[in-house]
C-alpha atoms as a PDB file:
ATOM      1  CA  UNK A   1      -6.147 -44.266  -7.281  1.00  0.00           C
ATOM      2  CA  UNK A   2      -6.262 -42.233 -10.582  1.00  0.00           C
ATOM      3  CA  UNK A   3      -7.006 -38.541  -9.563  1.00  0.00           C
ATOM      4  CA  UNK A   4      -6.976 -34.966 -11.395  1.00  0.00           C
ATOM      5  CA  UNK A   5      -6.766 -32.132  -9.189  1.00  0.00           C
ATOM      6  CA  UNK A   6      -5.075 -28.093  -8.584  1.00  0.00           C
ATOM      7  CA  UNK A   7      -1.778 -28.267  -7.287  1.00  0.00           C
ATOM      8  CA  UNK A   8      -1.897 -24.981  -5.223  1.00  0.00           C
ATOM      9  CA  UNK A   9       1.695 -23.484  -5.327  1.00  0.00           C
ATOM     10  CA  UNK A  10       1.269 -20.024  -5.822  1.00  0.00           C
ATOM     11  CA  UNK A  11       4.489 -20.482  -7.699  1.00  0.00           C
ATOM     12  CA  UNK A  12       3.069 -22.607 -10.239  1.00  0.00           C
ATOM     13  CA  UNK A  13       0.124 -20.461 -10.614  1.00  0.00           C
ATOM     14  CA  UNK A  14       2.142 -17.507 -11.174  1.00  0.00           C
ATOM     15  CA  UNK A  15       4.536 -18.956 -13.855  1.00  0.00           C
ATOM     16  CA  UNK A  16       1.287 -20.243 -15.944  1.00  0.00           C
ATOM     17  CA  UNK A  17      -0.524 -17.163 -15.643  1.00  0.00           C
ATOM     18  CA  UNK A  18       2.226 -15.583 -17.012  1.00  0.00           C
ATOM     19  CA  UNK A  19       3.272 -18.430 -19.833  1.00  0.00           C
ATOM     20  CA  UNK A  20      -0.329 -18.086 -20.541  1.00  0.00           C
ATOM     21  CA  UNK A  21      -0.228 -14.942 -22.497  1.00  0.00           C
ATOM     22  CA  UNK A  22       1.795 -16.570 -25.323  1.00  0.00           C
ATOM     23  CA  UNK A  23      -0.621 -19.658 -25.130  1.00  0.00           C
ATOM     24  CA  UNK A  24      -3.262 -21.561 -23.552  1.00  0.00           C
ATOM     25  CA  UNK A  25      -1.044 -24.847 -23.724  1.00  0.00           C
ATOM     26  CA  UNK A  26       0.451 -23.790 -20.460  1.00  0.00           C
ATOM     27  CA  UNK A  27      -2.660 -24.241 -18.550  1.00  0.00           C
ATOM     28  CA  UNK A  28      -1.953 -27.517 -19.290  1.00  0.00           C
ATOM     29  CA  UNK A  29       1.272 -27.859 -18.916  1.00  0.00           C
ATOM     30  CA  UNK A  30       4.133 -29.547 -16.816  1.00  0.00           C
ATOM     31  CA  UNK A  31       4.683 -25.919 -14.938  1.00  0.00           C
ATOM     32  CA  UNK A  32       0.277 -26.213 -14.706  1.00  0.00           C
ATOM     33  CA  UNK A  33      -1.585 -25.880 -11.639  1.00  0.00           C
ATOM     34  CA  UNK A  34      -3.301 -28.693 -12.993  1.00  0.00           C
ATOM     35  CA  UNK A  35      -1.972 -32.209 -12.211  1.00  0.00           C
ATOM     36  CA  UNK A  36      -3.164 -35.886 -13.328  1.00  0.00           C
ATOM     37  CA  UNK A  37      -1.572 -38.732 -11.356  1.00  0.00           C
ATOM     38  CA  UNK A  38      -1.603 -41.631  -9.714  1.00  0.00           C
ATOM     39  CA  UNK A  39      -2.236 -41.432  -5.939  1.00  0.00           C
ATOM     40  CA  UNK A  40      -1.303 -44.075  -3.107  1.00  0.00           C
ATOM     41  CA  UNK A  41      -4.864 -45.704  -1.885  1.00  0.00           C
ATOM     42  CA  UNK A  42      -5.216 -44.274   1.645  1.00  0.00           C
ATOM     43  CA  UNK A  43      -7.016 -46.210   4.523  1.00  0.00           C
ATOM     44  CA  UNK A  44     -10.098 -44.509   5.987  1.00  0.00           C
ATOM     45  CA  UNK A  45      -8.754 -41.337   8.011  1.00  0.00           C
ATOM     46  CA  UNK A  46     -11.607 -41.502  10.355  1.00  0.00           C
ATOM     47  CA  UNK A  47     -14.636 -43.985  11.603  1.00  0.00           C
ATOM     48  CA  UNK A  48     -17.063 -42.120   9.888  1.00  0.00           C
ATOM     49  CA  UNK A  49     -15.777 -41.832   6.412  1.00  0.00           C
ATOM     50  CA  UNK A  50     -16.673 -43.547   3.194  1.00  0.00           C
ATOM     51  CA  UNK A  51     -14.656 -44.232   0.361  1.00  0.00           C
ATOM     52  CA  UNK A  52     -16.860 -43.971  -3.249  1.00  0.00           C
ATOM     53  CA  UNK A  53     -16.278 -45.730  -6.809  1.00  0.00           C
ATOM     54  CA  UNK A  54     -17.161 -42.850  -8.974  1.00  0.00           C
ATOM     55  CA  UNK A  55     -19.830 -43.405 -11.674  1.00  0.00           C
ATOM     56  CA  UNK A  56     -20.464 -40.140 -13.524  1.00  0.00           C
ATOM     57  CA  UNK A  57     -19.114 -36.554 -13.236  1.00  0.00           C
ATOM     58  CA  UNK A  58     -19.952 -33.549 -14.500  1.00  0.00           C
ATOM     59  CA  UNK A  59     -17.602 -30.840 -15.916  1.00  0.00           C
ATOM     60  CA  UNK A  60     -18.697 -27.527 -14.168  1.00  0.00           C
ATOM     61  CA  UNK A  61     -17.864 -23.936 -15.102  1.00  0.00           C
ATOM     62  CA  UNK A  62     -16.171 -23.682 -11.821  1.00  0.00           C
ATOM     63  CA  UNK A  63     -14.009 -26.662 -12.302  1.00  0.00           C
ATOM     64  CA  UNK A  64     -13.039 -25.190 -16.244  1.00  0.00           C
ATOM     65  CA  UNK A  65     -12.120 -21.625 -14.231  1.00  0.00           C
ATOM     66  CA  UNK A  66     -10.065 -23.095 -11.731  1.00  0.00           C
ATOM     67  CA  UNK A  67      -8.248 -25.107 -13.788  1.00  0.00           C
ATOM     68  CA  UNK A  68      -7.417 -22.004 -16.363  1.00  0.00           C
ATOM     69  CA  UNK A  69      -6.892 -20.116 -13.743  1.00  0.00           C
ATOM     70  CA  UNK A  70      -9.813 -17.295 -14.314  1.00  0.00           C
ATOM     71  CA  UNK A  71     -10.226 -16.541 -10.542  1.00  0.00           C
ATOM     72  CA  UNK A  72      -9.070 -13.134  -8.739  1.00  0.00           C
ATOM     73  CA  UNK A  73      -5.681 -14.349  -7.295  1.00  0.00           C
ATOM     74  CA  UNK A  74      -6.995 -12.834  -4.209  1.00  0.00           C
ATOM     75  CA  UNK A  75      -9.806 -15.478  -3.535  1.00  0.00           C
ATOM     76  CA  UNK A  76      -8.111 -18.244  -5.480  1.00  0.00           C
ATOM     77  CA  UNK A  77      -7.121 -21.289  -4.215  1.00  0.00           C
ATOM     78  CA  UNK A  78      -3.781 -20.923  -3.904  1.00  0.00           C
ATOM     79  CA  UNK A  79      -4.816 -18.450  -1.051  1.00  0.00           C
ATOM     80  CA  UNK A  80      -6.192 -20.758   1.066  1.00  0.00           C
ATOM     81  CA  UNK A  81      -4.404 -21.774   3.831  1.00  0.00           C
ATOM     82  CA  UNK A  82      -3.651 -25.465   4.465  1.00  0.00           C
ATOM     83  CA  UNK A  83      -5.214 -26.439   1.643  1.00  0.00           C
ATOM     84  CA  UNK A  84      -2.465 -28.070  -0.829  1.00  0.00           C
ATOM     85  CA  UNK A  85      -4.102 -29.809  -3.206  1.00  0.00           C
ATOM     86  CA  UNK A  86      -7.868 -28.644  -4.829  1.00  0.00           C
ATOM     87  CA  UNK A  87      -9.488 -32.126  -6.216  1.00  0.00           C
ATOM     88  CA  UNK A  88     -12.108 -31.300  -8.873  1.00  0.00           C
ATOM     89  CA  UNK A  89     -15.187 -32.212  -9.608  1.00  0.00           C
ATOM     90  CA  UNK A  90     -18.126 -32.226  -7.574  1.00  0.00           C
ATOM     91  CA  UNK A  91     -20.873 -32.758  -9.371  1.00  0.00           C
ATOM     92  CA  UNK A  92     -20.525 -36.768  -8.775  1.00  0.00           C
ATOM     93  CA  UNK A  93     -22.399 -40.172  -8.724  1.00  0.00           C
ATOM     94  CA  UNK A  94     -20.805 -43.159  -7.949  1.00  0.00           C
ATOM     95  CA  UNK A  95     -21.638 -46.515  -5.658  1.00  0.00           C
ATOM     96  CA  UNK A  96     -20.210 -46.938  -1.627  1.00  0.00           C
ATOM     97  CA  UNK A  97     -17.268 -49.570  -1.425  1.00  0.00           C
ATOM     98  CA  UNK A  98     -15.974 -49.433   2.016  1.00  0.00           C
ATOM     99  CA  UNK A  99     -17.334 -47.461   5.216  1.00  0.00           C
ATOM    100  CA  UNK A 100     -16.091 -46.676   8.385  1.00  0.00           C
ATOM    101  CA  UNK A 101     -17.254 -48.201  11.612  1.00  0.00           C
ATOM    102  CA  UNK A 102     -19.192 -45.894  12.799  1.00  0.00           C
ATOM    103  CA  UNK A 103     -21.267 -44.718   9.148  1.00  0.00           C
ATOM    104  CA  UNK A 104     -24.758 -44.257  10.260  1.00  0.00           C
ATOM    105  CA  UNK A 105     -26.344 -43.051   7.038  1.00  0.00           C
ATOM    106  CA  UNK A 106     -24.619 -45.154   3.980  1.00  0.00           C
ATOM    107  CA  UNK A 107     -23.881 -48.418   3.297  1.00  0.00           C
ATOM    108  CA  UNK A 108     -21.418 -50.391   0.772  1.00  0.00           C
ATOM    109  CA  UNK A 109     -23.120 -50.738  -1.907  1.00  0.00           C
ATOM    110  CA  UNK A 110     -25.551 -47.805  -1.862  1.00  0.00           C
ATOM    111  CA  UNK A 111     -25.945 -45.054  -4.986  1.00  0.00           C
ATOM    112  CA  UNK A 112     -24.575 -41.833  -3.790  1.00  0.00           C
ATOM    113  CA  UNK A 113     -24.294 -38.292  -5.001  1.00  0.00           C
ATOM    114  CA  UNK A 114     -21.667 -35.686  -3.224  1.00  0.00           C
ATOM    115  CA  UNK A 115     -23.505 -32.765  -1.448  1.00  0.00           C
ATOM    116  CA  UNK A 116     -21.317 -30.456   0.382  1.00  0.00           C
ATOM    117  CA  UNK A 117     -17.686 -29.305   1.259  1.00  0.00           C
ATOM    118  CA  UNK A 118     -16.048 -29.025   4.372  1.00  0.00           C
ATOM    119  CA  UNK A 119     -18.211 -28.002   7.416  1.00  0.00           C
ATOM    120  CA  UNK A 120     -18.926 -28.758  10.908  1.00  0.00           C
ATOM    121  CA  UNK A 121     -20.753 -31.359  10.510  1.00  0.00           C
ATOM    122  CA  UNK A 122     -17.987 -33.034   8.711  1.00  0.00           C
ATOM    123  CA  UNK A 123     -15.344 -32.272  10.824  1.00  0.00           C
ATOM    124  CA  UNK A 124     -17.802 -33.406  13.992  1.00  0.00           C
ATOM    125  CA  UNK A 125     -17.679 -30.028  15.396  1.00  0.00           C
ATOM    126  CA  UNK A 126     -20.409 -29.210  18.050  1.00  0.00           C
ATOM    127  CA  UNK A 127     -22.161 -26.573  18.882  1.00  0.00           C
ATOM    128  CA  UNK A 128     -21.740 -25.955  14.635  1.00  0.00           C
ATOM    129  CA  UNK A 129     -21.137 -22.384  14.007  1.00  0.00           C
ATOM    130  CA  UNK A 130     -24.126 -20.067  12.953  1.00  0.00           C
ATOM    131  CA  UNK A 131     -23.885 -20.273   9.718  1.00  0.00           C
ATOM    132  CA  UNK A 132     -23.821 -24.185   9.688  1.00  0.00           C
ATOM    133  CA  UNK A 133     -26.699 -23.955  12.540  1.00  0.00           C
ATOM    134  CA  UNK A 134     -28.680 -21.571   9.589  1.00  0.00           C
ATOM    135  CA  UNK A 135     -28.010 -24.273   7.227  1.00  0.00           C
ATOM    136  CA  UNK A 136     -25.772 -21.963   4.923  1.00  0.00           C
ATOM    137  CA  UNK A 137     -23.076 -24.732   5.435  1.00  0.00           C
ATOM    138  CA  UNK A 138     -20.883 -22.746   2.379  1.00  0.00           C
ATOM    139  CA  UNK A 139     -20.175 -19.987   4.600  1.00  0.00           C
ATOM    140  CA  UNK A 140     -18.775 -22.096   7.834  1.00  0.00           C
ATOM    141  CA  UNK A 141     -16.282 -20.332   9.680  1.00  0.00           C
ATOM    142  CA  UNK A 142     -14.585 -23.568  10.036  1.00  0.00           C
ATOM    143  CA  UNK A 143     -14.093 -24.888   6.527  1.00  0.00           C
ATOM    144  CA  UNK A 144     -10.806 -24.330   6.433  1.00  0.00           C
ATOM    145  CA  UNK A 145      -9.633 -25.278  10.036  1.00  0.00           C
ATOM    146  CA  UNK A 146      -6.652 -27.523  10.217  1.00  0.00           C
ATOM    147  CA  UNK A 147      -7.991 -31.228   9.815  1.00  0.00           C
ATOM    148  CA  UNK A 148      -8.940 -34.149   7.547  1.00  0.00           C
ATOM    149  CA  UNK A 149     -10.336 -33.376   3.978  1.00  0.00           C
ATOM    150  CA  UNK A 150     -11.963 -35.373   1.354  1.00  0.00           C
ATOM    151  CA  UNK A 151      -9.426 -36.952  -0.887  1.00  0.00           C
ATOM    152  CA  UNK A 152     -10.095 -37.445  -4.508  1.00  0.00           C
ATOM    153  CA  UNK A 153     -12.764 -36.100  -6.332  1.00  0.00           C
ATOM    154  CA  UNK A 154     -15.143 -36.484  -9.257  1.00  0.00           C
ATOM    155  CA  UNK A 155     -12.590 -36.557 -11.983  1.00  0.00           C
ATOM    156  CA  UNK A 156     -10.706 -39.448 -10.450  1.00  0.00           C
ATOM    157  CA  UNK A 157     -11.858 -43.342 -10.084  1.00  0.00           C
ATOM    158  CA  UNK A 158     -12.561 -43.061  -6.337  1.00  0.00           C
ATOM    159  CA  UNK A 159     -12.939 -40.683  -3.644  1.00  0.00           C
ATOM    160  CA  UNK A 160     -12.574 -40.173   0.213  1.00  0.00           C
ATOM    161  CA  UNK A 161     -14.773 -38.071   1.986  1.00  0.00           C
ATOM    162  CA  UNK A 162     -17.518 -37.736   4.973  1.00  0.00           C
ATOM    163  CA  UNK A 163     -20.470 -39.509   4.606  1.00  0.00           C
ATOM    164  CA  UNK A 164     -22.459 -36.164   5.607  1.00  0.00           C
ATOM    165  CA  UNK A 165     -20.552 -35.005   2.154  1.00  0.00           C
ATOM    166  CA  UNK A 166     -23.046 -37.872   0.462  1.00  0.00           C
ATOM    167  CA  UNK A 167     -26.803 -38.146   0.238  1.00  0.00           C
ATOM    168  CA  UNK A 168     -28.346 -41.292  -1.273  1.00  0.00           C
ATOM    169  CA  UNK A 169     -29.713 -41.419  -4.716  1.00  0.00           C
ATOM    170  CA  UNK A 170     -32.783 -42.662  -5.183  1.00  0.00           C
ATOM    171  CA  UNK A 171     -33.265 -45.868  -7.451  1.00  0.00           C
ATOM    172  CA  UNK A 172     -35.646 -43.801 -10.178  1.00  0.00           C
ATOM    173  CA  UNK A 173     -32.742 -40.968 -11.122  1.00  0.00           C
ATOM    174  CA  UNK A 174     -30.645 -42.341 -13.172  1.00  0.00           C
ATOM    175  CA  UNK A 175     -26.248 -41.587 -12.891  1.00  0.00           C
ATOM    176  CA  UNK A 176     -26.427 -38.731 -15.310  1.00  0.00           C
ATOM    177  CA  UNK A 177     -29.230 -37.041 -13.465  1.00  0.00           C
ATOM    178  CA  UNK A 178     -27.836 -38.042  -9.950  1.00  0.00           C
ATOM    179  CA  UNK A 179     -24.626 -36.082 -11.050  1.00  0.00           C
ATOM    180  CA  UNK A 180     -26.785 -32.921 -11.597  1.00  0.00           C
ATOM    181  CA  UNK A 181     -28.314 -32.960  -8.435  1.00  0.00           C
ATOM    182  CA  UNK A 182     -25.888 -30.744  -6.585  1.00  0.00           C
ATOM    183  CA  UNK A 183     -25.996 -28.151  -9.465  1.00  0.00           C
ATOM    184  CA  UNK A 184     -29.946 -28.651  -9.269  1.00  0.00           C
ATOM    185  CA  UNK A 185     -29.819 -27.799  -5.602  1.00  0.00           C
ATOM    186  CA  UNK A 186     -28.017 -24.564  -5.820  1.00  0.00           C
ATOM    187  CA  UNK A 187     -30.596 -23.901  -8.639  1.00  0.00           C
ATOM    188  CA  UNK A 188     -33.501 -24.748  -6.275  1.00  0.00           C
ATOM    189  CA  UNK A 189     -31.748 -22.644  -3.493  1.00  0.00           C
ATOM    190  CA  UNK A 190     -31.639 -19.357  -5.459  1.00  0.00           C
ATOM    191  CA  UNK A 191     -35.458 -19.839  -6.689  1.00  0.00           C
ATOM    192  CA  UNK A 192     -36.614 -20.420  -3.037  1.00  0.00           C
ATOM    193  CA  UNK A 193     -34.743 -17.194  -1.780  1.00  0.00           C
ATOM    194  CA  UNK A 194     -36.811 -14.598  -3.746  1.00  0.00           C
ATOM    195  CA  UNK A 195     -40.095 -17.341  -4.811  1.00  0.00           C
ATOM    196  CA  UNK A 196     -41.109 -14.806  -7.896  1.00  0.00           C
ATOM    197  CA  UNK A 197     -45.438 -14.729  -7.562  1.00  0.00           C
ATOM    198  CA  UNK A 198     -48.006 -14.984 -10.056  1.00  0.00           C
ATOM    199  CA  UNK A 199     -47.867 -12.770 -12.708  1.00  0.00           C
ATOM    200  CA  UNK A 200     -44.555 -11.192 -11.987  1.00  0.00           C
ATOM    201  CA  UNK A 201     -41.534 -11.677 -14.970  1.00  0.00           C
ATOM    202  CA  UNK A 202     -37.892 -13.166 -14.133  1.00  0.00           C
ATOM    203  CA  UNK A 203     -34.675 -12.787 -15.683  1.00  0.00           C
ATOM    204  CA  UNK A 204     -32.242 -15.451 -15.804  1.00  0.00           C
ATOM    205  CA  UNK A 205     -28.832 -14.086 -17.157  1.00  0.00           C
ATOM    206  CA  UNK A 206     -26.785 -16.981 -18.684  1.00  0.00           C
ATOM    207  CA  UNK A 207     -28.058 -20.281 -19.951  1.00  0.00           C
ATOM    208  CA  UNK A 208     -25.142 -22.107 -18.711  1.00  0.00           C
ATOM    209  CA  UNK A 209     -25.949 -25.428 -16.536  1.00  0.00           C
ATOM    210  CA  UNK A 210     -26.945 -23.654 -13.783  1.00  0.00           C
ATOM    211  CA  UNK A 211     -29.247 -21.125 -15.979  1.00  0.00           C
ATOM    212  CA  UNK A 212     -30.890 -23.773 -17.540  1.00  0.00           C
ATOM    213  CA  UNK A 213     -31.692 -25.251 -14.274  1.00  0.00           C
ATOM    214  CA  UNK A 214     -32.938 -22.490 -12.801  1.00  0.00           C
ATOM    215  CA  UNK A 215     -35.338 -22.025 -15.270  1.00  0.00           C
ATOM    216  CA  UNK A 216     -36.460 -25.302 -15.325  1.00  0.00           C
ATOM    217  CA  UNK A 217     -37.235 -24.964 -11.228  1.00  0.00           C
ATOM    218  CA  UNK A 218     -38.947 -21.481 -11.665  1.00  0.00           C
ATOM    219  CA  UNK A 219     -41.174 -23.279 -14.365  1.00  0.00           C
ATOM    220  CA  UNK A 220     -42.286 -25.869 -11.613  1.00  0.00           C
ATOM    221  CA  UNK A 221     -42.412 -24.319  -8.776  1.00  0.00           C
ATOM    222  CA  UNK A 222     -43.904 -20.999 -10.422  1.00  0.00           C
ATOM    223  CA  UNK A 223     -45.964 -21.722 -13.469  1.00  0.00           C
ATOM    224  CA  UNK A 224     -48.144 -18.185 -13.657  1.00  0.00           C
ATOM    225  CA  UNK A 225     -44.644 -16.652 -13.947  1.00  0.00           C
ATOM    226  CA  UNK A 226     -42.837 -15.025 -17.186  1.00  0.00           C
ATOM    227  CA  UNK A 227     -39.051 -16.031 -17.580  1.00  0.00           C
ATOM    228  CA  UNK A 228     -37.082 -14.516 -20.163  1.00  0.00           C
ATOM    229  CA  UNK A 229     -33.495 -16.118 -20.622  1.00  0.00           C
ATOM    230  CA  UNK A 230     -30.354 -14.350 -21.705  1.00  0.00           C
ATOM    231  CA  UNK A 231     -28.850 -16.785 -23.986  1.00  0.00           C
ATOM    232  CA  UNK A 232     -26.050 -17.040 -26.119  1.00  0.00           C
ATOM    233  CA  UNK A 233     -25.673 -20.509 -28.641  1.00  0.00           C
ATOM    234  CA  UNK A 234     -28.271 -21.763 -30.512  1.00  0.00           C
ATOM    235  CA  UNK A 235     -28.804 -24.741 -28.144  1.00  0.00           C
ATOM    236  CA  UNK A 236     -28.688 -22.400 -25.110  1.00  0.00           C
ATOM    237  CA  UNK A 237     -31.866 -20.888 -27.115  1.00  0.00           C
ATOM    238  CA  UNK A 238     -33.561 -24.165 -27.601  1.00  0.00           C
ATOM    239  CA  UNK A 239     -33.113 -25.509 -24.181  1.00  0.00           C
ATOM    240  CA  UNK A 240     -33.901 -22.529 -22.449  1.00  0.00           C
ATOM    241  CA  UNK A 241     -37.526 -22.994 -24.475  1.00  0.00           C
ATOM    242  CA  UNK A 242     -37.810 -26.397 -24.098  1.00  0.00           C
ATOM    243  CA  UNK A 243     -37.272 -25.845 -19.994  1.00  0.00           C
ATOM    244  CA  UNK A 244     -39.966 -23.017 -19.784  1.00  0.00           C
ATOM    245  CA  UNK A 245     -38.378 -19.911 -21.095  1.00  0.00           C
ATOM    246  CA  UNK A 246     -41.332 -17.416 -22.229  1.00  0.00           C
ATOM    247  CA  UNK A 247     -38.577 -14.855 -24.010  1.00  0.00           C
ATOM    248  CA  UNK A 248     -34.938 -14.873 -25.276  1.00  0.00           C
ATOM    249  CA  UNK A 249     -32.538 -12.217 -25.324  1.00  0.00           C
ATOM    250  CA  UNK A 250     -29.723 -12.903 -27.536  1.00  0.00           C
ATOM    251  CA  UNK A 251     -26.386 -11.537 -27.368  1.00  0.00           C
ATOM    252  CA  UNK A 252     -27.312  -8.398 -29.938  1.00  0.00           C
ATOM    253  CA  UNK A 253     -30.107  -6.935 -27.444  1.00  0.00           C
ATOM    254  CA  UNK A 254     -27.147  -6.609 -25.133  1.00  0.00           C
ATOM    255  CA  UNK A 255     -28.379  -3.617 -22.605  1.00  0.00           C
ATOM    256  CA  UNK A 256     -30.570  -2.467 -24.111  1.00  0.00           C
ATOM    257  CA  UNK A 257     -32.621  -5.556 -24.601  1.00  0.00           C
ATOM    258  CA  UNK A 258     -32.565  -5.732 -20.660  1.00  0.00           C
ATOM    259  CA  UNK A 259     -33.756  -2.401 -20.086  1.00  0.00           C
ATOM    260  CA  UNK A 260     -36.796  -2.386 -22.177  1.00  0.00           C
ATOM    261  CA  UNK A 261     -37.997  -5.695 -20.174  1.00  0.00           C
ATOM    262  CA  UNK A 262     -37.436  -4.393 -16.987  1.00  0.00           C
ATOM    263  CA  UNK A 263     -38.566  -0.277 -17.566  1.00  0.00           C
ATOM    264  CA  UNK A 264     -34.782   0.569 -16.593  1.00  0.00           C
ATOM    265  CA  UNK A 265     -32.916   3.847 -17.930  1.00  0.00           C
ATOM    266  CA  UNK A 266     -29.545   2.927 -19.407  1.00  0.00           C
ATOM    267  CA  UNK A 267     -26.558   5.184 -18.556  1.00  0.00           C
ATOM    268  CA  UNK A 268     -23.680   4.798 -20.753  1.00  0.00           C
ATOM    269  CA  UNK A 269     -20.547   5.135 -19.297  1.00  0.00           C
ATOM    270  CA  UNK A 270     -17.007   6.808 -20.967  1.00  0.00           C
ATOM    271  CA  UNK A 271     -15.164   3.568 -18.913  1.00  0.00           C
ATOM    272  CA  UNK A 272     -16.360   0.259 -18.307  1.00  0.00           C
ATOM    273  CA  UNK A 273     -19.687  -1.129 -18.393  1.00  0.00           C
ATOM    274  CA  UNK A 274     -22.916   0.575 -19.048  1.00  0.00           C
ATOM    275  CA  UNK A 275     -25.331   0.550 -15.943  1.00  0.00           C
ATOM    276  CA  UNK A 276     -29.125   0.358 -15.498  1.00  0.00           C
ATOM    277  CA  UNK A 277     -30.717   2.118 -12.955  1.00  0.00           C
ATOM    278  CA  UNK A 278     -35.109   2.606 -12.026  1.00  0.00           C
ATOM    279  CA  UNK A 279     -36.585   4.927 -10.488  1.00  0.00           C
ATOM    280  CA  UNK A 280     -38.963   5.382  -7.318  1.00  0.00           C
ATOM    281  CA  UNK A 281     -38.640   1.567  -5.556  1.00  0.00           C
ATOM    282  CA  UNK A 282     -35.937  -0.825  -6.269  1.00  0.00           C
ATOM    283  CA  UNK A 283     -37.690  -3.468  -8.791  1.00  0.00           C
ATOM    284  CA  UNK A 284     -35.004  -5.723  -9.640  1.00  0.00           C
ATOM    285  CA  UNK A 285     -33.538  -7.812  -7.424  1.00  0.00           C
ATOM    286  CA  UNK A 286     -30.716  -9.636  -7.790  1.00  0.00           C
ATOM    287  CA  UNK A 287     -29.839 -13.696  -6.122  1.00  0.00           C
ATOM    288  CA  UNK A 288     -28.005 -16.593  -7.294  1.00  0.00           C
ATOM    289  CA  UNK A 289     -27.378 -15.608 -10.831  1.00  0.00           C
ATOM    290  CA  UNK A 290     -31.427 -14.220 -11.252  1.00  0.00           C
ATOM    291  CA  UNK A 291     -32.753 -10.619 -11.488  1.00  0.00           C
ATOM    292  CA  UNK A 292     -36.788 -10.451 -10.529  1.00  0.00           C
ATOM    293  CA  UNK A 293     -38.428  -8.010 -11.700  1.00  0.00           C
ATOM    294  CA  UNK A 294     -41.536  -6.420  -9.522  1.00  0.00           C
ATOM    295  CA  UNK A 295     -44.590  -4.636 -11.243  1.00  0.00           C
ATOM    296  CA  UNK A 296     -44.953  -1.044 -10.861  1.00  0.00           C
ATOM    297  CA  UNK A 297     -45.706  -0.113  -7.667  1.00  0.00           C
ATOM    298  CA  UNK A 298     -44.798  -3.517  -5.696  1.00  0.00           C
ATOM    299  CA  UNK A 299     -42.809  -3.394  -2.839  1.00  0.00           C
END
């Protein structure tokens, strides 16, 4: 099968960070991190694995940062251990063509979207740790555990993984919105965290993907509420509005355009960034990519 994924030799990464100064060919090239090829089809590693035809994949910021490199070397991939190869692309449709003998929750043939990495559940681990138990299956203490992972990922023909990595798509969504549904989720995640109430006003910095989304979910699940956007292209600007933004702030109001909406003072600093800071109570709070901000006097 046809796959593109992160070769993780720190070796590699090294030699095209540093051939990357002179130009951004190297993040693309043979000495690249980054690898198109061929693979050998692989049988199903385990009885409850599913191999999927892929459909439609997105192209996610995180995919575009791994792939030029734009992590802290420190939490990169090529830190992880056991972990050779980095497939990319999960924001993924596609149909079920074969299934293990013991799948319980897809069949061939069925519409599926990708859902999660590695976790206990995946790798059949019981009692799951606490953070799988919590259902905060990104932060399992046993994602990286020795074991079998997924093979292949959106940016390929086919993939390998877990069928608890799938969840089935409905038959009204249609490939292009099935392949935003994990991006949607991590959208509808952050909103549900800190649910802003009636009347109060949220900032969404970034109308990337997963700013746009966000906005769109605090505009249905929050009407009554203001949402100003920070945007930065023209069709960031008309998205943002057409998804529920009340407000823009474009690039030019910088800091200073986020401290008259929240009531903030802004501290300039001789190094680095400039910082915002309120008085009496907190009222901004920070999750997922959105700042709430409280009315005077809320907790």
């Amino acid at each position: 099968m046809w796959s593109a994924y992160l070769d993780t030799s720190p070796l590699r990464a090294g030699v095209t960070r540093a051939l990357g100064v002179a130009s951004r060919r190297a993040y693309f090239g043979p000495f690249a991190p980054l690898r198109t090829r061929q693979l050998k089809r692989t049988e199903l590693p385990g009885k409850r694995w599913v191999r999927v035809r892929n459909a439609m994949a997105g192209i996610s910021g995180w995919d575009v940062a791994l792939a030029l490199l734009r992590t802290d070397a420190r939490v990169s991939p090529m830190a992880l251990p056991r972990q050779p190869r980095v497939y990319l692309g999960h924001e993924v449709c596609g149909e079920v063509v074969d299934v293990g003998p013991e799948v319980q929750f897809v069949r061939i043939g069925d519409r599926v979207a990708y859902q999660l990495d590695q976790c206990c559940e995946t790798r059949e681990i019981e009692p799951p740790c606490a953070y799988c138990a919590a259902g905060n299956y990104n932060l399992c203490e046993n994602r990286y555990l020795p074991g079998q992972s997924a093979i292949g990922g959106g940016w390929g023909d086919e993939m390998v993984v877990h069928e608890r990595q799938l969840f089935l798509v409905p038959d009204a969504l249609s490939d292009e919105q099935a392949a935003l549904l994990e991006p949607a989720a991590t959208a509808l995640h952050a909103v549900l965290k800190h649910q802003p109430q009636p009347g109060e006003n949220v900032l969404v910095l970034g109308a990337g993907t997963l700013g746009l989304l966000v906005t769109q979910v605090l505009r249905a699940m929050s009407p009554n509420v203001g949402i100003t956007v920070q945007a930065r292209h023209p069709f960031q600007v008309e998205m943002a509005t057409h998804l529920g933004a009340s407000r823009i702030l474009y690039p030019e109001d910088g800091a200073k355009g986020v401290t008259r909406y929240t009531g903030a003072r802004h501290f300039r600093k001789r190094f680095g960034e400039a910082s915002l800071h309120q008085q009496d109570k907190p009222q901004v709070l920070m999750d997922g990519g959105i700042l709430r901000h409280q009315p005077k006097g809320a907790a």
